[in-house]
PDB file of N, CA and C in Angstrom:
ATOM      1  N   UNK A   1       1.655   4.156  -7.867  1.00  0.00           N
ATOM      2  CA  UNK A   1       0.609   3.547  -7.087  1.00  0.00           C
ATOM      3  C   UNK A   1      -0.757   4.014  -7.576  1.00  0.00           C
ATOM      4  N   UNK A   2      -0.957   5.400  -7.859  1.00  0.00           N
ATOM      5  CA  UNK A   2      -2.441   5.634  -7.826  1.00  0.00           C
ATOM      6  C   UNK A   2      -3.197   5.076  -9.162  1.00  0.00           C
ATOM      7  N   UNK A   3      -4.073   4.521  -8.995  1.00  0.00           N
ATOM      8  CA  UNK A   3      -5.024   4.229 -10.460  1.00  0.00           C
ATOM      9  C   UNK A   3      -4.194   3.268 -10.870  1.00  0.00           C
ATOM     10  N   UNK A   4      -2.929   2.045 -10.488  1.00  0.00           N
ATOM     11  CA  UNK A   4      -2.225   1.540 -11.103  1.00  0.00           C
ATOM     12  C   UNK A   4      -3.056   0.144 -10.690  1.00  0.00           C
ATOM     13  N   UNK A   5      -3.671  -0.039  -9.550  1.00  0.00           N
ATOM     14  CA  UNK A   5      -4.289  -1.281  -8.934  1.00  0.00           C
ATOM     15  C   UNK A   5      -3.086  -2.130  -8.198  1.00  0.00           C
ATOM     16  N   UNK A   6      -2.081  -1.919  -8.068  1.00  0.00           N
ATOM     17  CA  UNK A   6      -0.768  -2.278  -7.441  1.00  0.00           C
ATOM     18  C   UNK A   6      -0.321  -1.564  -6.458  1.00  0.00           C
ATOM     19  N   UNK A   7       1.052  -1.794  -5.294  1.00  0.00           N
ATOM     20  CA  UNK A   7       1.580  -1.300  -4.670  1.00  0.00           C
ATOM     21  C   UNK A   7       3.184  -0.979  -4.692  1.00  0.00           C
ATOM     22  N   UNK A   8       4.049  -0.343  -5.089  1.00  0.00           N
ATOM     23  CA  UNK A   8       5.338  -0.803  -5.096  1.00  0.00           C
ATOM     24  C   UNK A   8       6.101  -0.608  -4.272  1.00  0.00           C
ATOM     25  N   UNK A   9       7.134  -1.230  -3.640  1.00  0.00           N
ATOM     26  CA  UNK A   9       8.301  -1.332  -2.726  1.00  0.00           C
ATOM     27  C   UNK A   9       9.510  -0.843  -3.464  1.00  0.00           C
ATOM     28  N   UNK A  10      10.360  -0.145  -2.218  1.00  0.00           N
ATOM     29  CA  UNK A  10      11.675   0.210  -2.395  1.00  0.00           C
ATOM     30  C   UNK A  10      12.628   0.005  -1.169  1.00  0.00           C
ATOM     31  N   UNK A  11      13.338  -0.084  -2.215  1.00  0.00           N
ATOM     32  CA  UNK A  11      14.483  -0.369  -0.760  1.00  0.00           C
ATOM     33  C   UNK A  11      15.540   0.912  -0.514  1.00  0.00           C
ATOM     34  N   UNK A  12      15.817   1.584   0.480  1.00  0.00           N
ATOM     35  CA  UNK A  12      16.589   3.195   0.469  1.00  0.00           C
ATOM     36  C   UNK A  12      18.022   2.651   1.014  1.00  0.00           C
ATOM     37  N   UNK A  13      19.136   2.858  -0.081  1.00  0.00           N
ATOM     38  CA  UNK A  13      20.606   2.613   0.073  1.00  0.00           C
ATOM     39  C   UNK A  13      20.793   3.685   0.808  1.00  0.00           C
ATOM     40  N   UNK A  14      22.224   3.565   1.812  1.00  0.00           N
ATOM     41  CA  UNK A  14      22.505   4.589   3.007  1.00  0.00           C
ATOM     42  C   UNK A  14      23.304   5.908   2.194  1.00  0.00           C
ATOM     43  N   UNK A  15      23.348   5.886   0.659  1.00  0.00           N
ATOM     44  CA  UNK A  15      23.697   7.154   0.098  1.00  0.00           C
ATOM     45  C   UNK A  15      22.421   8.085  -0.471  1.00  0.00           C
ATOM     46  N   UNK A  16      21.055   6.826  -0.646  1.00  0.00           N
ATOM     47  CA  UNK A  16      19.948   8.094  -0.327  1.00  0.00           C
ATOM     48  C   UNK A  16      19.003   7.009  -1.784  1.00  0.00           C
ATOM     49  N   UNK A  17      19.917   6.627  -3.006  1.00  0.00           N
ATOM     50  CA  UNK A  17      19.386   6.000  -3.774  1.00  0.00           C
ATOM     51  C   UNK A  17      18.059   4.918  -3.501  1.00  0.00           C
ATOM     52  N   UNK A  18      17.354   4.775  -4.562  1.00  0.00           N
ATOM     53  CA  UNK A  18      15.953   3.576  -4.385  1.00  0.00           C
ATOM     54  C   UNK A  18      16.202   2.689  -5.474  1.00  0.00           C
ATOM     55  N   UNK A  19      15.506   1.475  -4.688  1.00  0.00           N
ATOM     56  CA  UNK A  19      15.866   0.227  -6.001  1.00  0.00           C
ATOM     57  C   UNK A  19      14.594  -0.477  -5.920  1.00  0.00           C
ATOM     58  N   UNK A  20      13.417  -0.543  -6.815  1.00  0.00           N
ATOM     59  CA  UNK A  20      12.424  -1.514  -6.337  1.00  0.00           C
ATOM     60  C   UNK A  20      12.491  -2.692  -5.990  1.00  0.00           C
ATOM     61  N   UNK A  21      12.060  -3.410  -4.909  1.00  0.00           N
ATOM     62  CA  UNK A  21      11.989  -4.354  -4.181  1.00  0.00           C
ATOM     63  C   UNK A  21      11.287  -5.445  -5.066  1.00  0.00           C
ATOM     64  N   UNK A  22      10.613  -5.336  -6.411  1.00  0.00           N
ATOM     65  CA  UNK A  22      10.523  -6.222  -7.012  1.00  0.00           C
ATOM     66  C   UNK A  22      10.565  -5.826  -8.689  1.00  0.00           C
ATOM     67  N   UNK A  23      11.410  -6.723  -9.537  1.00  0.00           N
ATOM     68  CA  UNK A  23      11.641  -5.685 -10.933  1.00  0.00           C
ATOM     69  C   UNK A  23      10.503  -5.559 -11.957  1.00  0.00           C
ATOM     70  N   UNK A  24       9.352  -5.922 -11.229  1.00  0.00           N
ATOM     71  CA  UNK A  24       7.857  -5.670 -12.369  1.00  0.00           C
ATOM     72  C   UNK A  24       7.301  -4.599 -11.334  1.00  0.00           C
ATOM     73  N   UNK A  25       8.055  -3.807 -10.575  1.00  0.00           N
ATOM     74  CA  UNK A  25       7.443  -2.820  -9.864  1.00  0.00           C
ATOM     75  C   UNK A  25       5.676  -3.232  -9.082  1.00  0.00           C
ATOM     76  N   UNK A  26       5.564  -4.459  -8.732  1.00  0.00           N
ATOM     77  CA  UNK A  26       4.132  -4.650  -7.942  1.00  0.00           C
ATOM     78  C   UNK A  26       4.963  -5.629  -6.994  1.00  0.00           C
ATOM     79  N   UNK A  27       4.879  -4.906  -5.461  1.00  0.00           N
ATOM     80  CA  UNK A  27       4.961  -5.433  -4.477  1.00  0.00           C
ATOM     81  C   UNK A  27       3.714  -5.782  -3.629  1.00  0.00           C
ATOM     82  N   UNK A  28       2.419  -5.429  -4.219  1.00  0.00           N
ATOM     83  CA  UNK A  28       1.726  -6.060  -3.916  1.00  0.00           C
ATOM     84  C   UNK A  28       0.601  -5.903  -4.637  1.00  0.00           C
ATOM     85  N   UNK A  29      -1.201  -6.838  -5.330  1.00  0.00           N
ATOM     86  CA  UNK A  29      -1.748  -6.009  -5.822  1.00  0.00           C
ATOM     87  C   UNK A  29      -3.219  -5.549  -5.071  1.00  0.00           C
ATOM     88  N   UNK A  30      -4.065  -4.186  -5.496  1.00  0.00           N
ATOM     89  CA  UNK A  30      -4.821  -4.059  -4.618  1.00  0.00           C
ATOM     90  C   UNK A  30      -6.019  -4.419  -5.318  1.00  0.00           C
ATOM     91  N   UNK A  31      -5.651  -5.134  -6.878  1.00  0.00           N
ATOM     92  CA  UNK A  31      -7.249  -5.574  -7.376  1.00  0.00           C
ATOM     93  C   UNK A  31      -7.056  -4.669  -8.507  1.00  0.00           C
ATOM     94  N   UNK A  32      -8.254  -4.999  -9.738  1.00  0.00           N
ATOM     95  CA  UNK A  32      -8.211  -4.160 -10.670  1.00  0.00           C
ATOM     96  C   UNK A  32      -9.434  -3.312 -10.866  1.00  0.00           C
ATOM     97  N   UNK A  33      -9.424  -2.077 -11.291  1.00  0.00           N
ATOM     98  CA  UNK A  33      -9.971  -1.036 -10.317  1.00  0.00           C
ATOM     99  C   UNK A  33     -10.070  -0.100  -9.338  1.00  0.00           C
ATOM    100  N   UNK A  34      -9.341  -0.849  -8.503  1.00  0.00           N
ATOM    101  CA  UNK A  34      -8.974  -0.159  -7.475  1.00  0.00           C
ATOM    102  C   UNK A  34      -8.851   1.317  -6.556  1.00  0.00           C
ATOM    103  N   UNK A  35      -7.595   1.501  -7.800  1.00  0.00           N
ATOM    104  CA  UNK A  35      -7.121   2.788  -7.884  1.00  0.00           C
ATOM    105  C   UNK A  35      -6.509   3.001  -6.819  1.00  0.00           C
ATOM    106  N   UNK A  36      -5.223   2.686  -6.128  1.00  0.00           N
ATOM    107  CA  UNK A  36      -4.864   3.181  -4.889  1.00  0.00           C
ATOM    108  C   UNK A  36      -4.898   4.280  -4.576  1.00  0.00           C
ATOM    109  N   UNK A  37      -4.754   5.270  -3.824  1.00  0.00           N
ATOM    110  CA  UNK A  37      -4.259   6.739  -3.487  1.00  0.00           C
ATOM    111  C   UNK A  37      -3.440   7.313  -2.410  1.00  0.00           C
ATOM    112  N   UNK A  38      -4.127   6.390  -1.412  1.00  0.00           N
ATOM    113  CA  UNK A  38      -3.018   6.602  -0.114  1.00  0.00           C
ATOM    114  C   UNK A  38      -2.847   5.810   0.518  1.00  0.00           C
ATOM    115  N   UNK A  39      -1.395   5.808   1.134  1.00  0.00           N
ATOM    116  CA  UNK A  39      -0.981   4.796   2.221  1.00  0.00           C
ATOM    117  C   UNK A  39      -0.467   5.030   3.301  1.00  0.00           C
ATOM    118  N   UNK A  40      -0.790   4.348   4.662  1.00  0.00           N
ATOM    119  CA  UNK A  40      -0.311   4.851   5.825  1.00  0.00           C
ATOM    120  C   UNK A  40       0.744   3.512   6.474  1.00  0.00           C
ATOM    121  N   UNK A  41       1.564   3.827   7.214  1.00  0.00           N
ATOM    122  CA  UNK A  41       2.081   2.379   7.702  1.00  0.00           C
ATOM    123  C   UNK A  41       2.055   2.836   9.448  1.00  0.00           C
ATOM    124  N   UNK A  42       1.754   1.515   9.802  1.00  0.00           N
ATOM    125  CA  UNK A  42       1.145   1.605  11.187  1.00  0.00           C
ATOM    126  C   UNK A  42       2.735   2.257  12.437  1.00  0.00           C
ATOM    127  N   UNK A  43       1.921   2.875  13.586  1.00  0.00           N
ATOM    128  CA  UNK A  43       3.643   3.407  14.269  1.00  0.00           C
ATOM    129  C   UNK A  43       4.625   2.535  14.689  1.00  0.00           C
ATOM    130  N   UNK A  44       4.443   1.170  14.816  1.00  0.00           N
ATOM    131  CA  UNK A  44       5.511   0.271  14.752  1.00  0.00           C
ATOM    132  C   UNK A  44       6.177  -0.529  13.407  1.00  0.00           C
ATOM    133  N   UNK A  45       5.410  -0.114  12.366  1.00  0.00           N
ATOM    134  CA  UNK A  45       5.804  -0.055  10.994  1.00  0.00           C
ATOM    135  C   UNK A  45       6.252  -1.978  10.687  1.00  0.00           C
ATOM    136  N   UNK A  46       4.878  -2.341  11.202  1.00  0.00           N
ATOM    137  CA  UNK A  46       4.640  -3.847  10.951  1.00  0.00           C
ATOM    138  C   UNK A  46       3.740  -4.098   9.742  1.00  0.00           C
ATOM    139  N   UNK A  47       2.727  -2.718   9.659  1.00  0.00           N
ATOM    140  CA  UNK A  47       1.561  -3.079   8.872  1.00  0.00           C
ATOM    141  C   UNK A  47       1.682  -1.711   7.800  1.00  0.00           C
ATOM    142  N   UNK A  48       0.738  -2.032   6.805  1.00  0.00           N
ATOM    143  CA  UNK A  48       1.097  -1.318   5.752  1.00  0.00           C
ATOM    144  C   UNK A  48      -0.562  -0.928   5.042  1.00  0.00           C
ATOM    145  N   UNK A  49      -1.026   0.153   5.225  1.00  0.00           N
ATOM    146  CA  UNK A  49      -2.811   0.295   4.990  1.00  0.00           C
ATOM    147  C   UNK A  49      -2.944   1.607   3.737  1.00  0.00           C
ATOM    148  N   UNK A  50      -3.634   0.661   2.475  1.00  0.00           N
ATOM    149  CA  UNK A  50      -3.679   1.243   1.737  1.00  0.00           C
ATOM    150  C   UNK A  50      -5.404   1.756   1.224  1.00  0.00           C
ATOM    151  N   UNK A  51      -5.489   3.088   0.864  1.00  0.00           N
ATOM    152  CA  UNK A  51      -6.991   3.326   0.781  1.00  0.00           C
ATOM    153  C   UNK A  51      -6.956   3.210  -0.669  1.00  0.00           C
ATOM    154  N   UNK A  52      -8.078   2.430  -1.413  1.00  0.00           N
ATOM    155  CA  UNK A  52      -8.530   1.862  -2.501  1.00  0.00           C
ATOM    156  C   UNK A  52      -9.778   2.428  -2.965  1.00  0.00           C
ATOM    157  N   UNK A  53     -10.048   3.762  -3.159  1.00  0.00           N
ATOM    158  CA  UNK A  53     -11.831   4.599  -3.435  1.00  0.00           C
ATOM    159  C   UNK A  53     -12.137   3.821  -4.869  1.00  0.00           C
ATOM    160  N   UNK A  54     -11.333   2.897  -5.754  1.00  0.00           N
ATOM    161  CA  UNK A  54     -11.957   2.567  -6.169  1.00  0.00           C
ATOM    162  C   UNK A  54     -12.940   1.505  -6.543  1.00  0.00           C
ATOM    163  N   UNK A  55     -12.641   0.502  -5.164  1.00  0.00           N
ATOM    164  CA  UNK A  55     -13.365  -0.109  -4.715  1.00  0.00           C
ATOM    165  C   UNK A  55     -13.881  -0.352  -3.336  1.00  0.00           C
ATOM    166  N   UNK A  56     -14.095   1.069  -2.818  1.00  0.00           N
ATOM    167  CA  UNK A  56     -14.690   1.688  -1.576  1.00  0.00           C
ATOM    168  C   UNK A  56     -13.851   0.884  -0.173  1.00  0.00           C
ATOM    169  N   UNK A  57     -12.333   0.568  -0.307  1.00  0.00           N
ATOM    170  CA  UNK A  57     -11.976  -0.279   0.689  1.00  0.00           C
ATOM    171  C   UNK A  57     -11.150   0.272   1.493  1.00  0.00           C
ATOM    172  N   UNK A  58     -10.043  -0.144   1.953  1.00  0.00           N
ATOM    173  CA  UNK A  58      -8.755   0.245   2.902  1.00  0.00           C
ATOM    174  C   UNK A  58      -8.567  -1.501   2.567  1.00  0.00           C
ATOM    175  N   UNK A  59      -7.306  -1.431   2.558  1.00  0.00           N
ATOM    176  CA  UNK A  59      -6.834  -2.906   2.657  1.00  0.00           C
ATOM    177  C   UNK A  59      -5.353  -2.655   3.697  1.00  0.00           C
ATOM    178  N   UNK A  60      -5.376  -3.877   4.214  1.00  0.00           N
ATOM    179  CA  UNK A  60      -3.967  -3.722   4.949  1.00  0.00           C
ATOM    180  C   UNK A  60      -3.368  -4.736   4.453  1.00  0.00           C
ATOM    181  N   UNK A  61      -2.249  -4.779   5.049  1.00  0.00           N
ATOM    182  CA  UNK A  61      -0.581  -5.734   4.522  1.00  0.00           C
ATOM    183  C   UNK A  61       0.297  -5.712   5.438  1.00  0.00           C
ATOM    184  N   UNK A  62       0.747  -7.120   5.640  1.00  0.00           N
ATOM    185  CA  UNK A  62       2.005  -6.761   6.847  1.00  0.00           C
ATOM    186  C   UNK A  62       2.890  -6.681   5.975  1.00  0.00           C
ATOM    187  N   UNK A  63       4.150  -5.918   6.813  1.00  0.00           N
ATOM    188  CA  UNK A  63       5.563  -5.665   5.923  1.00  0.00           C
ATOM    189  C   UNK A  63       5.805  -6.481   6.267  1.00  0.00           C
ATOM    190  N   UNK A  64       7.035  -7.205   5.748  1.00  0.00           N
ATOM    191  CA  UNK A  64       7.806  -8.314   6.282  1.00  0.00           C
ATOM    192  C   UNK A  64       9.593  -7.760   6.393  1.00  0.00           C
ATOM    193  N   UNK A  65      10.207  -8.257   7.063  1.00  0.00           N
ATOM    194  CA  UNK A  65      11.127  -7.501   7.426  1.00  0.00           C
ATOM    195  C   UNK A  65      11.980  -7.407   5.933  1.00  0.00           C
ATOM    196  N   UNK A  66      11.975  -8.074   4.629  1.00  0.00           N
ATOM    197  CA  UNK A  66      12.464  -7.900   3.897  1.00  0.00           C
ATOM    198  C   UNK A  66      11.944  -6.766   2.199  1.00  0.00           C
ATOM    199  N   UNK A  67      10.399  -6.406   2.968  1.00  0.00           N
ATOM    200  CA  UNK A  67       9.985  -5.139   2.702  1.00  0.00           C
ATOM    201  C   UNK A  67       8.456  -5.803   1.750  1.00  0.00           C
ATOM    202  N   UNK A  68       8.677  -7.122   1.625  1.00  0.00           N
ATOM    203  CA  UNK A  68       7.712  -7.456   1.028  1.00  0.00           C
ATOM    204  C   UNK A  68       5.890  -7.560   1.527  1.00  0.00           C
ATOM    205  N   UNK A  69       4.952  -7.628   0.838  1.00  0.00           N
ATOM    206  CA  UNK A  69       3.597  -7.475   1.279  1.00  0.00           C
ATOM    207  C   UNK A  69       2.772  -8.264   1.592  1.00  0.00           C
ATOM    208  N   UNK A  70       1.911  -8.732   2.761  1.00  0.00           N
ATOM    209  CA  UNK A  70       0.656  -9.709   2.504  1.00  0.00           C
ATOM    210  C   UNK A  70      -0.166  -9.114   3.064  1.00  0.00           C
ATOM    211  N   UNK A  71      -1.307  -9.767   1.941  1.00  0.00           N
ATOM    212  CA  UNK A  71      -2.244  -8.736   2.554  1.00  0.00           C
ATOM    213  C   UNK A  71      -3.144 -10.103   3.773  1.00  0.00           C
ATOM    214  N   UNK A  72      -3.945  -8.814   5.273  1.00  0.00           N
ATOM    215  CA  UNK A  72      -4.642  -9.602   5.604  1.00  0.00           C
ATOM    216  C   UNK A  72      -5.866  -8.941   6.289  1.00  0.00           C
ATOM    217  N   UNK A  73      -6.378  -8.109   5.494  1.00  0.00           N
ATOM    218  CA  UNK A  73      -7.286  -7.564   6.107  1.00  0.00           C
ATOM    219  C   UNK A  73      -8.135  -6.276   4.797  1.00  0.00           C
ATOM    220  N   UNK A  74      -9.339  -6.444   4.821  1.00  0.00           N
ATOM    221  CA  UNK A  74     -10.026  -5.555   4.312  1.00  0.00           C
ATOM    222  C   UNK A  74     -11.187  -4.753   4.250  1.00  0.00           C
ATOM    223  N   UNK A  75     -11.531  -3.533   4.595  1.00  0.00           N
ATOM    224  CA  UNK A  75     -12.465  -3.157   5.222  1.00  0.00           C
ATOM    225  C   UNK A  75     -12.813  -2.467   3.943  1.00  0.00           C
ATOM    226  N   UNK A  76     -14.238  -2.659   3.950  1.00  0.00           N
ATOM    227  CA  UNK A  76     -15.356  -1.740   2.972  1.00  0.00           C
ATOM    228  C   UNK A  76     -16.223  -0.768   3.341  1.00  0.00           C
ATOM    229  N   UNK A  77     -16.749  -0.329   2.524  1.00  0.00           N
ATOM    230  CA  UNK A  77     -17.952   0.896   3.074  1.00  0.00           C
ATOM    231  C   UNK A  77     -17.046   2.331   2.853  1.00  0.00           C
ATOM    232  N   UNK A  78     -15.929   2.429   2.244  1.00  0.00           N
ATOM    233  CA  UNK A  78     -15.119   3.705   2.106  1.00  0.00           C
ATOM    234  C   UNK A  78     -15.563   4.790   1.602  1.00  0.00           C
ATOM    235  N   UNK A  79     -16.405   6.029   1.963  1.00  0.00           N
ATOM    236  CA  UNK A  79     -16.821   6.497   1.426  1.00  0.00           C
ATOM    237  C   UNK A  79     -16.086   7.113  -0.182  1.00  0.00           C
ATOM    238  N   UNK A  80     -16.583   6.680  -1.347  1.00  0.00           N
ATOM    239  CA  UNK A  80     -15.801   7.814  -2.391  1.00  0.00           C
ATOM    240  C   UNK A  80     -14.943   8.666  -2.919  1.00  0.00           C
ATOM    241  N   UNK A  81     -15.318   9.190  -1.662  1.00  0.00           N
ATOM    242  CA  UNK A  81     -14.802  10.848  -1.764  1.00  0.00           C
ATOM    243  C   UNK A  81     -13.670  10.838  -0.829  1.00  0.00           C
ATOM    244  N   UNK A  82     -13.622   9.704   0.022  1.00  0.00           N
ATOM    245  CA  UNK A  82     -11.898   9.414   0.881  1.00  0.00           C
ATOM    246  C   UNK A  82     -11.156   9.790   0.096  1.00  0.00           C
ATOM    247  N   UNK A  83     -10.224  10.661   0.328  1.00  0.00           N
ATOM    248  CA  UNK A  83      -8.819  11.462  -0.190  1.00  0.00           C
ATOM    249  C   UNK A  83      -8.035  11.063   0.656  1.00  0.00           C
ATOM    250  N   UNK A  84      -7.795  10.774   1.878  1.00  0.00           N
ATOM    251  CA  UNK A  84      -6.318  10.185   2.355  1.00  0.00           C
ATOM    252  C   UNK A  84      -6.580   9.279   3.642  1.00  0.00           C
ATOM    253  N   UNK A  85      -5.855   8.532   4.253  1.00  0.00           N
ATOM    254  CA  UNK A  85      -5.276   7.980   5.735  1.00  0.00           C
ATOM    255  C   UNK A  85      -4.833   8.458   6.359  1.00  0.00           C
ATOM    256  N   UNK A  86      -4.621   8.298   7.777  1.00  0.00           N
ATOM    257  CA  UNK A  86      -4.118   8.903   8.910  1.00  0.00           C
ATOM    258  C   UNK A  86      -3.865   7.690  10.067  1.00  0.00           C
ATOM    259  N   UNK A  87      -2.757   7.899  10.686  1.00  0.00           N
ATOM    260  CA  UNK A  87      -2.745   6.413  11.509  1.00  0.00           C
ATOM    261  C   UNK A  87      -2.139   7.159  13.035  1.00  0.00           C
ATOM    262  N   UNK A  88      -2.043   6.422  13.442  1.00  0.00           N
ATOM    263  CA  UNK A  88      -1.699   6.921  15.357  1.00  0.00           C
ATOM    264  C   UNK A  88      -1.155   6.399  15.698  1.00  0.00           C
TER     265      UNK A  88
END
């Protein structure tokens, strides 16, 4: 994810294994530039909020129950120096 400008999905088999949810590894993208770094998913784990310092944003994404991404929301003004998310 970080500095990749993408997001990737996995899917967790009940013996513990991961399989990406899509085989070019971008389940979703956040732009080029970007730089993702952190991601939070909301406490009912509908939404999916990723911080982007390299283009001062937070973007969100709903999950969809089959793990995939859309995005619908994006907030700017991020300061820089944002190092992580936190959700409630």
């Amino acid at each position: 994810m970080t500095a990749s400008g993408s997001v990737s999905g996995y899917e967790a088999a009940y013996d513990g294994t991961l399989r990406l949810l899509n085989s070019d590894g971008v389940t979703a993208s956040t732009g080029t530039g970007s730089k993702p770094l952190d991601a939070a998913v909301s406490a009912d784990s509908r939404y999916l909020y990723v911080l982007t310092p390299g283009t001062a944003n937070v973007q969100g994404f709903t999950i969809a129950l089959d793990g995939s991404l859309a995005p619908i929301t994006q907030v700017s003004g991020v300061p820089a120096s944002a190092s992580g998310l936190i959700t409630q």
